[in-house]
N, C-alpha and C. Protein backbone atom coordinates (compact mmCIF):
# COMPACT_ATOMS: atom_id res chain seq x y z
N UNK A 1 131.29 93.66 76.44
CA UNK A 1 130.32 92.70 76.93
C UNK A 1 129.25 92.51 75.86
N UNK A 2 128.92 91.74 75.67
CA UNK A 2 127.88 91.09 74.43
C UNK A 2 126.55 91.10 74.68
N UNK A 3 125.54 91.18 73.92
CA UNK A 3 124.22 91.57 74.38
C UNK A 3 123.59 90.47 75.18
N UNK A 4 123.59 89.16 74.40
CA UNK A 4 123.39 88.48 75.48
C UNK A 4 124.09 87.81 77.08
N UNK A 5 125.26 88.13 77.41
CA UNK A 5 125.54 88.04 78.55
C UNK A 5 125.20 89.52 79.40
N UNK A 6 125.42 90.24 78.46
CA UNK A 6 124.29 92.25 79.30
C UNK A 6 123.01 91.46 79.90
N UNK A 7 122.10 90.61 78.88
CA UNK A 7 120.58 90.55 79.39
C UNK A 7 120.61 89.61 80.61
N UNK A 8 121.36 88.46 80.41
CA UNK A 8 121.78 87.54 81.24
C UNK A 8 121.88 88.02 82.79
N UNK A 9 123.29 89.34 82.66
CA UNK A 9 123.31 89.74 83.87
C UNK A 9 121.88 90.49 84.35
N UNK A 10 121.48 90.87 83.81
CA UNK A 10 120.05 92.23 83.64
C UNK A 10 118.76 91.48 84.93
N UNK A 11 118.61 89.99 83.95
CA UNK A 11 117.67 88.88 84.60
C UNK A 11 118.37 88.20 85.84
N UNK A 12 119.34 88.04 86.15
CA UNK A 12 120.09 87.80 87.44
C UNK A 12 119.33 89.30 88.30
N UNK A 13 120.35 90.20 88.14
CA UNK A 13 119.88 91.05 89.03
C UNK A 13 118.45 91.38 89.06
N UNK A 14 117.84 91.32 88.43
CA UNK A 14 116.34 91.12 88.64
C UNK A 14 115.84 90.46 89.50
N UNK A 15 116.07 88.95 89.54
CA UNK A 15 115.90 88.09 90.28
C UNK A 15 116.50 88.07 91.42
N UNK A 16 117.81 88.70 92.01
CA UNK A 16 118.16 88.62 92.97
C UNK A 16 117.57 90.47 93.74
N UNK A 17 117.30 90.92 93.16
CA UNK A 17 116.04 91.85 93.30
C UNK A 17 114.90 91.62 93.94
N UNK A 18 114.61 90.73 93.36
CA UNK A 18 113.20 90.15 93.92
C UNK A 18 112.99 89.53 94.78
N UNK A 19 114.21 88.93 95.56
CA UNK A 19 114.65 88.44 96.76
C UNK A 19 114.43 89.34 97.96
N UNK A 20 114.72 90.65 97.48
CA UNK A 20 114.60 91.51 98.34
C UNK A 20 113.39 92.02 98.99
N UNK A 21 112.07 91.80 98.18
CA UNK A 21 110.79 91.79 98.24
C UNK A 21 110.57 92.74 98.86
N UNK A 22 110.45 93.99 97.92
CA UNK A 22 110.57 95.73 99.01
C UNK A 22 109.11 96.42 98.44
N UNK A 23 108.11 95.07 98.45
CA UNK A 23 106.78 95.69 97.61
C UNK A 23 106.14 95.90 99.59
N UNK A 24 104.89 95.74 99.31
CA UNK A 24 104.05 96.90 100.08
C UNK A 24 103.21 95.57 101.03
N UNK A 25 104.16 95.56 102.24
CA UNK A 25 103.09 94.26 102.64
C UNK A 25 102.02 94.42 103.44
N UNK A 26 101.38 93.16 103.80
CA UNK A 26 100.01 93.58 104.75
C UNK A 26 99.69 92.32 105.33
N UNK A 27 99.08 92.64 106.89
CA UNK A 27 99.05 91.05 106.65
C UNK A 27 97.64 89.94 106.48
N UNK A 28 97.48 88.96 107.15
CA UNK A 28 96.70 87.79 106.49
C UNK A 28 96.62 87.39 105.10
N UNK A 29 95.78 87.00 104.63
CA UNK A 29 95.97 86.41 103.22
C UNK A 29 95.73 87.11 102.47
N UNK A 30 95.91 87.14 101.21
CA UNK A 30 95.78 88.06 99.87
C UNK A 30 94.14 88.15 99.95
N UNK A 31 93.73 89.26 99.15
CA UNK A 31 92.52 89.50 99.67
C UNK A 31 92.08 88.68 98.10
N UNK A 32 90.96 88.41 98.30
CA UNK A 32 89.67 87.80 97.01
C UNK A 32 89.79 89.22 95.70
N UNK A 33 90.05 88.72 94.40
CA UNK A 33 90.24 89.82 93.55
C UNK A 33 89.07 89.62 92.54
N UNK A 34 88.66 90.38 91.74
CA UNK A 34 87.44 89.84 90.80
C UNK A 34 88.20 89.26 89.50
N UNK A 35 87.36 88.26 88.95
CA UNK A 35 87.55 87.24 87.82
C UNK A 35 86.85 88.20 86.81
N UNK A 36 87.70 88.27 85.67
CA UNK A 36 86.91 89.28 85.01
C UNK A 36 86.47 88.19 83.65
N UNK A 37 85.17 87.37 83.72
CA UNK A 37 84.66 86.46 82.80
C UNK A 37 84.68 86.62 81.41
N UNK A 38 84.46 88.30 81.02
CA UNK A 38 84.77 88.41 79.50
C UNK A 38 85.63 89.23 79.36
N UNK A 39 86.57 89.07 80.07
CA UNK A 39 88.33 89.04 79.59
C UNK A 39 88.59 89.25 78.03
N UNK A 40 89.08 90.60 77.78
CA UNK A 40 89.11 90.26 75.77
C UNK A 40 90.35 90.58 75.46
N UNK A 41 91.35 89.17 75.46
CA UNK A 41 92.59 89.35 75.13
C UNK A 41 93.04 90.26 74.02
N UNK A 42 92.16 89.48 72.70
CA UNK A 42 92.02 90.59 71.44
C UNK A 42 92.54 92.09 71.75
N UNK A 43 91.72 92.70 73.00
CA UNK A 43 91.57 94.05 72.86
C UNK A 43 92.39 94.79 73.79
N UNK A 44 92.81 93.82 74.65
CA UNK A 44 94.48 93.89 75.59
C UNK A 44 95.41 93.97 74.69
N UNK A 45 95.97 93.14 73.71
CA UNK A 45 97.27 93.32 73.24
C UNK A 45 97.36 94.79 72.89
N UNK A 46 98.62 95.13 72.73
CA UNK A 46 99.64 96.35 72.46
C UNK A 46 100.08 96.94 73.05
N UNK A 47 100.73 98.27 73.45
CA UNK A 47 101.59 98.82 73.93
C UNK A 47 100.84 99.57 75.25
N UNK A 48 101.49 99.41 76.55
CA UNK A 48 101.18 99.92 77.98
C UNK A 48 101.79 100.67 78.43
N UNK A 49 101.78 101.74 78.70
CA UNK A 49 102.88 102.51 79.29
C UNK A 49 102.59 102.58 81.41
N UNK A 50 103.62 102.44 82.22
CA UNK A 50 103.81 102.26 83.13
C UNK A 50 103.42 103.92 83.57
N UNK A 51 102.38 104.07 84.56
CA UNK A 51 102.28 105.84 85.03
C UNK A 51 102.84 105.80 86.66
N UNK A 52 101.82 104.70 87.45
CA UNK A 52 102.25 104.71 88.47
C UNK A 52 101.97 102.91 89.13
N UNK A 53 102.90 102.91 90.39
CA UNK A 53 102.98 101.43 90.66
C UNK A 53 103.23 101.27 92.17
N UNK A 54 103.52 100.60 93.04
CA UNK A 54 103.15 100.38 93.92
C UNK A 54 105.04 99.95 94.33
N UNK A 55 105.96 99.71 95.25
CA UNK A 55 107.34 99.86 94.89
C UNK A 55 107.35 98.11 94.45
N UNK A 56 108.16 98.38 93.89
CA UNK A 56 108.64 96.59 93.66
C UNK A 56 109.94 96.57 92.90
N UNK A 57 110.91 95.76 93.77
CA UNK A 57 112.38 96.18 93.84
C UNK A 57 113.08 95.80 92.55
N UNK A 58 112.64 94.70 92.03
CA UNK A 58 113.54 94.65 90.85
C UNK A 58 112.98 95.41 89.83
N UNK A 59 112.04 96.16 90.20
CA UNK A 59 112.02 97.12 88.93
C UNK A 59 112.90 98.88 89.12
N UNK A 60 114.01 98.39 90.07
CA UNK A 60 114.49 99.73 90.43
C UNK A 60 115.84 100.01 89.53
N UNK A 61 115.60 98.89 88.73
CA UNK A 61 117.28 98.88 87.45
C UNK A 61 116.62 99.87 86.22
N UNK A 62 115.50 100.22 86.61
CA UNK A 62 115.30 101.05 85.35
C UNK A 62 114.08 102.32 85.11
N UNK A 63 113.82 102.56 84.73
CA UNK A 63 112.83 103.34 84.77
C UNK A 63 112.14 104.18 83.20
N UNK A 64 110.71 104.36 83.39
CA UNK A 64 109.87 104.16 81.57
C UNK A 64 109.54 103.14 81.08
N UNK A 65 108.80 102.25 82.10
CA UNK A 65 108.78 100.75 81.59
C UNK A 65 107.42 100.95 81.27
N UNK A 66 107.56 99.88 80.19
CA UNK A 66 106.29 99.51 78.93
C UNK A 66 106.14 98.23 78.58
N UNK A 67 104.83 97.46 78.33
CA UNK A 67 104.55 96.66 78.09
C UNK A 67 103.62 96.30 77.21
N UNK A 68 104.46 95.58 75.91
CA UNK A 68 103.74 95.33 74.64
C UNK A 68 103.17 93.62 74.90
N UNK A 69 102.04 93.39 74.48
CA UNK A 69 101.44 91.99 74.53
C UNK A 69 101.21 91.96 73.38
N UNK A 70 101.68 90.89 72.84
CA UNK A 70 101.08 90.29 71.61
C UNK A 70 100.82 88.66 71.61
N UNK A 71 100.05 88.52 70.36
CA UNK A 71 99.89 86.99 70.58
C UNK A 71 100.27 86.41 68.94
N UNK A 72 100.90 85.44 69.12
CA UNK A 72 101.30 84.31 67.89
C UNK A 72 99.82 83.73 66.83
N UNK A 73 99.27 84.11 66.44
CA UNK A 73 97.68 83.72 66.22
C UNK A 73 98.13 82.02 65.35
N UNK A 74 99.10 81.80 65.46
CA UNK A 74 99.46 80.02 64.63
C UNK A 74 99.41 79.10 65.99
N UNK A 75 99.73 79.85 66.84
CA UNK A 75 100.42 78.74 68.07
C UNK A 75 98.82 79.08 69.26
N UNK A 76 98.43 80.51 69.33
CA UNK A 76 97.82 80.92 70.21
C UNK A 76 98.29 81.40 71.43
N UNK A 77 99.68 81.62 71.27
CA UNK A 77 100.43 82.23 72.59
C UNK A 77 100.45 83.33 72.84
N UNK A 78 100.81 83.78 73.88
CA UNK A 78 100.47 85.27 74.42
C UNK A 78 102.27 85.84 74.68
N UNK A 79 102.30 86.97 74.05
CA UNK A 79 104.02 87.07 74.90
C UNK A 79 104.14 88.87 75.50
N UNK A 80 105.17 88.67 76.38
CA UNK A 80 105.00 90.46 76.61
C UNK A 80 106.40 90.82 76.05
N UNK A 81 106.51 92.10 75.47
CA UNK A 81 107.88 92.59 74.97
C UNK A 81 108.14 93.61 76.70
N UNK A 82 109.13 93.74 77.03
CA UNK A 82 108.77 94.61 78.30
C UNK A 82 110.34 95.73 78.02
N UNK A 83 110.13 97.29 77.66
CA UNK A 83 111.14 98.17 77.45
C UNK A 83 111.02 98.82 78.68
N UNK A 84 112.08 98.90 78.76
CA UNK A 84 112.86 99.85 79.89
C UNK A 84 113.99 100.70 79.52
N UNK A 85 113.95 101.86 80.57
CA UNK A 85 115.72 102.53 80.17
C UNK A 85 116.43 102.22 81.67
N UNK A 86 117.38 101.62 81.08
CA UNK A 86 118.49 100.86 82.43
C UNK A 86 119.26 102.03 82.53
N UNK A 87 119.09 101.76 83.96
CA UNK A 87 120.01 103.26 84.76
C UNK A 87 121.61 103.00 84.75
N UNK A 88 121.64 101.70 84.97
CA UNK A 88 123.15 100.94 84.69
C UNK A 88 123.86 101.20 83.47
N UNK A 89 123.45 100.85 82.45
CA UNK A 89 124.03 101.02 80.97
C UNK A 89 123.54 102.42 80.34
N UNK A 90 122.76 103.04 81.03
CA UNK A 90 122.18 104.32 80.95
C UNK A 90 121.89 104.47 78.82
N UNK A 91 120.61 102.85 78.82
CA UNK A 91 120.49 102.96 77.57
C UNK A 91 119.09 101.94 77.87
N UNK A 92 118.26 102.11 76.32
CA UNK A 92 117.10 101.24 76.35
C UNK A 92 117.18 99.94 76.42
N UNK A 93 116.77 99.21 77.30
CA UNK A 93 116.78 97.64 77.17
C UNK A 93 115.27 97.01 76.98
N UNK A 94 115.63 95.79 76.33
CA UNK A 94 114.30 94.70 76.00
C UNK A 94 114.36 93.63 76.49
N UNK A 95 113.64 93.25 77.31
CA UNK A 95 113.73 91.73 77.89
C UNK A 95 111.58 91.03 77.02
N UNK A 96 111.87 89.92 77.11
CA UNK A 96 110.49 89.22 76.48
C UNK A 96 110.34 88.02 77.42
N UNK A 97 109.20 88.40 77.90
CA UNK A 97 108.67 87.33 78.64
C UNK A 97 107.25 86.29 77.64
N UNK A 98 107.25 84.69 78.28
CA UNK A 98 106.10 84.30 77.99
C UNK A 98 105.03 84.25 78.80
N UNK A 99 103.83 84.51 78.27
CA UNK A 99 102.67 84.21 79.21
C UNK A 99 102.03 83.89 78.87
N UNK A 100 101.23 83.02 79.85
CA UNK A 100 100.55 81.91 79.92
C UNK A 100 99.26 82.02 80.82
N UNK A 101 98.09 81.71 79.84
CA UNK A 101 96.85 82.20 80.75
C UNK A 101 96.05 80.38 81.43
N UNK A 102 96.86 80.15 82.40
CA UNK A 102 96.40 78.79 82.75
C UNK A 102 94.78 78.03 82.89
N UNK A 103 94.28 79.27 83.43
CA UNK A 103 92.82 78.97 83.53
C UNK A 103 91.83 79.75 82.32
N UNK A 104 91.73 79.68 81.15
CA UNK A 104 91.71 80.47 79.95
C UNK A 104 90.03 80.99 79.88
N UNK A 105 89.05 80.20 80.43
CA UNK A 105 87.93 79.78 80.80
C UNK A 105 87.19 80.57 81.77
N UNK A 106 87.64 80.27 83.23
CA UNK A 106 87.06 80.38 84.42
C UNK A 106 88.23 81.45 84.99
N UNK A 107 89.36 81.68 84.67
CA UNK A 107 90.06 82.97 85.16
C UNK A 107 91.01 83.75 84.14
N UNK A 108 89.75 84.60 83.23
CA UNK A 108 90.93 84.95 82.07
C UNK A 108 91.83 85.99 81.70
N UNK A 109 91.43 87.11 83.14
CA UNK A 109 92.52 87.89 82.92
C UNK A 109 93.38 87.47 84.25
N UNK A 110 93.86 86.07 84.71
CA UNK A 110 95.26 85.94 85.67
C UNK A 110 96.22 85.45 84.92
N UNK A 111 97.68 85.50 84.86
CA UNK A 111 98.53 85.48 83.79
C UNK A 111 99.87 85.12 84.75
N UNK A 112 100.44 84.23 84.06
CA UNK A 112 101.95 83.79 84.81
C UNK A 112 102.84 84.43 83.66
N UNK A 113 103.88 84.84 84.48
CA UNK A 113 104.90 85.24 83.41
C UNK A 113 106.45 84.35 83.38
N UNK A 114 106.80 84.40 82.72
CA UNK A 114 108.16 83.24 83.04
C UNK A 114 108.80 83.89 81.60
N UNK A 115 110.32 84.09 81.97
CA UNK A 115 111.44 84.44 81.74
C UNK A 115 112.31 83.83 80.79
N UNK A 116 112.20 83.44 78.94
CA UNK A 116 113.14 82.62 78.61
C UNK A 116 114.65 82.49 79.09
N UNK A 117 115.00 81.16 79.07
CA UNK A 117 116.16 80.90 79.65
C UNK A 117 116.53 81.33 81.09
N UNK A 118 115.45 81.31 81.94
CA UNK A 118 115.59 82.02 83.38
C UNK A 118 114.70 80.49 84.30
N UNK A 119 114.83 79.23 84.07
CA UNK A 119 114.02 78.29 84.60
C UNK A 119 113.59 78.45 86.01
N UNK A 120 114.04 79.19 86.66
CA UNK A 120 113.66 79.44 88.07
C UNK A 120 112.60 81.11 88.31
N UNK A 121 112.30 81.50 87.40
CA UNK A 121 111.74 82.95 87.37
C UNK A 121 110.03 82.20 86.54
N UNK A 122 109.47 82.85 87.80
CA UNK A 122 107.70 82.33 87.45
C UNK A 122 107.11 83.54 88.32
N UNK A 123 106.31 84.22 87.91
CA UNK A 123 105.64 85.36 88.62
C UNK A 123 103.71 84.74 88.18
N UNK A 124 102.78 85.45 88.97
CA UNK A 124 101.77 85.58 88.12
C UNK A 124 101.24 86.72 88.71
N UNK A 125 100.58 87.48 87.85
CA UNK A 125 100.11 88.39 87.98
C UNK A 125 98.22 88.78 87.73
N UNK A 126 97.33 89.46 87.63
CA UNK A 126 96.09 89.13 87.03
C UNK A 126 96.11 90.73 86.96
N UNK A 127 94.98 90.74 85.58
CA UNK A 127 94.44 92.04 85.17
C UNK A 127 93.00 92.44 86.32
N UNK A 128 93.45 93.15 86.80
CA UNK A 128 92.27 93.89 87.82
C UNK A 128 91.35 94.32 87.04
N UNK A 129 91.38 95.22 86.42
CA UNK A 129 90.47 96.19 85.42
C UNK A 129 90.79 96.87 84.42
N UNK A 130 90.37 97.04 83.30
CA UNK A 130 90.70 97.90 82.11
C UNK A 130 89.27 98.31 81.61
N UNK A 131 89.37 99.41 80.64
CA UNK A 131 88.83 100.26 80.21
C UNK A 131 89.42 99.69 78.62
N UNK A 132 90.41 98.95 78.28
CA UNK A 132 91.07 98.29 77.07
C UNK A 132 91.66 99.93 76.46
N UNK A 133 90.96 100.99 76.35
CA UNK A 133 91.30 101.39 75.35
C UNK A 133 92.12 102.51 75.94
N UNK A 134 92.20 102.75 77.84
CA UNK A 134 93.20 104.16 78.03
C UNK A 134 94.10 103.43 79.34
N UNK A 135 93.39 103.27 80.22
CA UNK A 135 93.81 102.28 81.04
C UNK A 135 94.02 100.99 81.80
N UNK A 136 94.77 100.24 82.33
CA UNK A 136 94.75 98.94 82.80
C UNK A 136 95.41 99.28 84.49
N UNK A 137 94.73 98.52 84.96
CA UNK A 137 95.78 97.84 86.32
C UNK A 137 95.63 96.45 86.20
N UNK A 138 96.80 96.00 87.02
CA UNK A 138 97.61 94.90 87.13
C UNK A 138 98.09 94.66 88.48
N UNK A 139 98.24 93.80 89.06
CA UNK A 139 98.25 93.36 90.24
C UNK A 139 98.72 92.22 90.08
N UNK A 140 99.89 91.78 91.59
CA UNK A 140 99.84 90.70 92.06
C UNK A 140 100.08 90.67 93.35
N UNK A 141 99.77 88.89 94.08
CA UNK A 141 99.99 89.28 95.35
C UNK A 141 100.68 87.73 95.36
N UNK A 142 101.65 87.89 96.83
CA UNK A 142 102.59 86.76 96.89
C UNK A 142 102.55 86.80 98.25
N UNK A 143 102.20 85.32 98.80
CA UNK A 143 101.82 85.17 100.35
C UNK A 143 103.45 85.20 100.49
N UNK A 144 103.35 85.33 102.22
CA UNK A 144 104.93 85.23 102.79
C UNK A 144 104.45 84.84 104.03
N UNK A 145 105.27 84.38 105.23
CA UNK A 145 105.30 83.63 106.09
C UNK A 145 103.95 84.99 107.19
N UNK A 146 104.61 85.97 106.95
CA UNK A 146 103.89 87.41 107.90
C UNK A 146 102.74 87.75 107.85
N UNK A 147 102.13 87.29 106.23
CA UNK A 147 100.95 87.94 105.66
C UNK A 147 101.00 87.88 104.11
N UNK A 148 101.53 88.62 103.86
CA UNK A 148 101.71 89.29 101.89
C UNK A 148 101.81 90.56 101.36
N UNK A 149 102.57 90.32 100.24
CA UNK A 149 102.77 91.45 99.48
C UNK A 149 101.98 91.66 98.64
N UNK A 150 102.07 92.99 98.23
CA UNK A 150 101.39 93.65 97.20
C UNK A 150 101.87 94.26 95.88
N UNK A 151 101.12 94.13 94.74
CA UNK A 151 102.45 95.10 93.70
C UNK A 151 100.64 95.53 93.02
N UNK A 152 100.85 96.76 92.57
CA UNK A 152 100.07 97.19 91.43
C UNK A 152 100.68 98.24 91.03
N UNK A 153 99.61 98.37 89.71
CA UNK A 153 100.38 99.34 88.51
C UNK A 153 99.80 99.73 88.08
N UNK A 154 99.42 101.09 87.51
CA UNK A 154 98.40 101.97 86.51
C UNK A 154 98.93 101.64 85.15
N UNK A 155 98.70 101.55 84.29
CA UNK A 155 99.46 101.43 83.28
C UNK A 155 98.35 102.41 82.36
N UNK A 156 98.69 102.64 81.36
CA UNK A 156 98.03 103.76 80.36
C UNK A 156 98.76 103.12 78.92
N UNK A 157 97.44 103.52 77.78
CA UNK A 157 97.87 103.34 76.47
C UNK A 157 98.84 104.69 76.18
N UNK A 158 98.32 105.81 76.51
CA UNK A 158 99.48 106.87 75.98
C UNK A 158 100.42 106.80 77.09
N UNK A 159 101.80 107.09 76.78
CA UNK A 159 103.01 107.43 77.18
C UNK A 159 102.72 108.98 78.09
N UNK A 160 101.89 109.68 78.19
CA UNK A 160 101.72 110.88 79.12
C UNK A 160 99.90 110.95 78.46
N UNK A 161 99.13 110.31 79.43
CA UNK A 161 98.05 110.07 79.44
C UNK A 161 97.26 111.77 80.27
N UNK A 162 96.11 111.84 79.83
CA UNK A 162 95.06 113.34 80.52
C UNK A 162 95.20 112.75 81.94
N UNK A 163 95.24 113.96 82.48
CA UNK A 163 95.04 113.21 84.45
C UNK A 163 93.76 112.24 84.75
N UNK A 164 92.58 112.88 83.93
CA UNK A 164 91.29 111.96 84.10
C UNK A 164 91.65 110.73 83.97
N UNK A 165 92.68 110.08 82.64
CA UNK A 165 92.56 108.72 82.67
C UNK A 165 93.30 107.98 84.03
N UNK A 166 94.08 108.76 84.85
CA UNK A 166 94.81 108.25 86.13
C UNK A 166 94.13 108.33 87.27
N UNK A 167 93.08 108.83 87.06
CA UNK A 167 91.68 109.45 87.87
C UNK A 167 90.83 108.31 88.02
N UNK A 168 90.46 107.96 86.59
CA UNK A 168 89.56 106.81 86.55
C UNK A 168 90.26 105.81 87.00
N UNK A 169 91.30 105.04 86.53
CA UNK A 169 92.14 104.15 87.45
C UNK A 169 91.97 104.16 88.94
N UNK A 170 92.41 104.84 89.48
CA UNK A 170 92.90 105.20 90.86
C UNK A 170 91.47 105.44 91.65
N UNK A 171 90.35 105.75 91.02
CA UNK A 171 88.97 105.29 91.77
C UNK A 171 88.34 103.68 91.40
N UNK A 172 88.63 103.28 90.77
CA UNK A 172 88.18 101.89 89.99
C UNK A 172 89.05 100.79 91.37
N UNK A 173 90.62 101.89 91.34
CA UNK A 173 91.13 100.37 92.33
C UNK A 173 91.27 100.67 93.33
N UNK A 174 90.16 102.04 94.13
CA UNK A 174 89.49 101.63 95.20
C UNK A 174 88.37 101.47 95.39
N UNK A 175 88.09 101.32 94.59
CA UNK A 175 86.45 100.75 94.55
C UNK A 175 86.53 99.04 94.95
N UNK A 176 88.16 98.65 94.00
CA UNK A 176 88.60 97.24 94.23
C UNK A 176 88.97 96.98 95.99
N UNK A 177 89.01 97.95 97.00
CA UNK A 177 89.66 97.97 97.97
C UNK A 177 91.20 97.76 98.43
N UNK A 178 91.53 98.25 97.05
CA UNK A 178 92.90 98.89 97.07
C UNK A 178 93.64 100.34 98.17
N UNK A 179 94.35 100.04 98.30
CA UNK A 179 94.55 101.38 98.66
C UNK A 179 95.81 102.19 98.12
N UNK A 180 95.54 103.04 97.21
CA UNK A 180 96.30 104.20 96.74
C UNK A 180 97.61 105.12 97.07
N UNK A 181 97.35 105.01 98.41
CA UNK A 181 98.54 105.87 98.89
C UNK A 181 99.84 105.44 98.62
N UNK A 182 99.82 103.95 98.51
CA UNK A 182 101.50 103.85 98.32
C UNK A 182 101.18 103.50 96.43
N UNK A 183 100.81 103.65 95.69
CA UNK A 183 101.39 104.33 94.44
C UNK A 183 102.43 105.38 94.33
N UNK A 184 103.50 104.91 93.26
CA UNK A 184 105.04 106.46 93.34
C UNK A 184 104.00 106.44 91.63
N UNK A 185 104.67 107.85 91.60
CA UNK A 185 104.65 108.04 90.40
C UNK A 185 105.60 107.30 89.67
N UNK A 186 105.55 107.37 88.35
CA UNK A 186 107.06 106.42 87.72
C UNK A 186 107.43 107.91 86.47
N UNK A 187 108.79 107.52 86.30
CA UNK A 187 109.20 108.66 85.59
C UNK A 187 109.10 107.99 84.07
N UNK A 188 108.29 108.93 83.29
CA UNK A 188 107.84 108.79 82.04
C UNK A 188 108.88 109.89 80.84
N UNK A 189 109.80 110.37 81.36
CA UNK A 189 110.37 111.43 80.45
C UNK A 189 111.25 110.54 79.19
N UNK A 190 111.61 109.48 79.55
CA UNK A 190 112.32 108.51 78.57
C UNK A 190 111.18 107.81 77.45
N UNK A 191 110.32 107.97 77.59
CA UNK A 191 109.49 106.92 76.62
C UNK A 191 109.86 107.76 75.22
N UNK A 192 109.85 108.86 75.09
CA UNK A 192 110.36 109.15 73.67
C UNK A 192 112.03 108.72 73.13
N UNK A 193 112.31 107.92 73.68
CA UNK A 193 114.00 107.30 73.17
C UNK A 193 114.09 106.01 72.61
N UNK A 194 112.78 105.59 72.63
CA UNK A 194 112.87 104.04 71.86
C UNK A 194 110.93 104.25 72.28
């Protein structure tokens, strides 16, 4: 099988993953999130490592997921590299998403992500809070007929971050009126393989 019909299938099952919508629901409307006005993309880009997240089903093809942002400084685009180790091929995979900060101005850390060659795959997501330099969360929420879902994520610059920096997170996003309990841990033992 050839790499690109592997990724092909990879983004299918993803998407038909996501159908399944096995994130964390609640109901009435998504709650009001803060606009973070001096948003500093600059100091966002580079490498994220995934600590803990909230469940969300198509991310169950893999596990050690990371997320590199960079930006094109000719064009001004933003892109994410996103590594994983696939439990399926029981090897590292790379998928690259584009993103796109629609409201660049008045909402600059909310972010759509969309899937080359996947025309039907559009997510958006927004940066809750960072510290830029140890941790980030990330969030999104997607109304449904019941109420809505939930997804968040701790993410960390080191690959096995001090507990404090998962500390500070995890009070920051309830301070956001998050609630914590359904965070899993995510298994980090693969990030040294790519």
């Amino acid at each position: 099988m050839g790499a690109t019909t592997t990724k092909m299938m990879m983004m299918m099952m993803m998407m038909m993953m996501m159908g399944v919508k096995g994130q964390v629901y609640f109901r009435g409307d998504c709650p009001i999130t803060p606009i973070i006005k001096d948003f500093d993309w600059e100091r966002y880009l580079g490498r994220w490592f995934e600590q803990e997240r909230y469940f969300v089903g198509y991310q169950e093809v893999g596990r050690c997921w990371s997320y590199t942002y960079t930006k094109d400084y000719k064009t001004g685009n933003i892109s994410g590299r996103i590594d994983f180790w696939d439990i399926f091929l029981n090897r590292p995979t790379v998928l690259t998403a584009d993103l796109t900060v629609k409201r660049p101005y008045s909402a600059p850390n909310f972010l759509t992500y969309t899937l080359p060659g996947v025309p039907v795959f559009e997510a958006h997501y927004q940066v809750l809070a960072t510290d830029y330099d140890s941790w980030t969360l990330e969030y999104a929420c997607v109304p449904n007929p019941i109420g809505h879902s939930r997804r968040v994520w701790i993410l960390t610059r080191s690959p096995q971050p001090p507990y404090q920096v998962i500390g500070e997170a995890k009070t920051t996003l309830i301070s956001l009126g998050m609630d914590v309990k359904f965070l899993e841990k995510e298994d980090t033992s693969c990030y040294k393989h790519y």
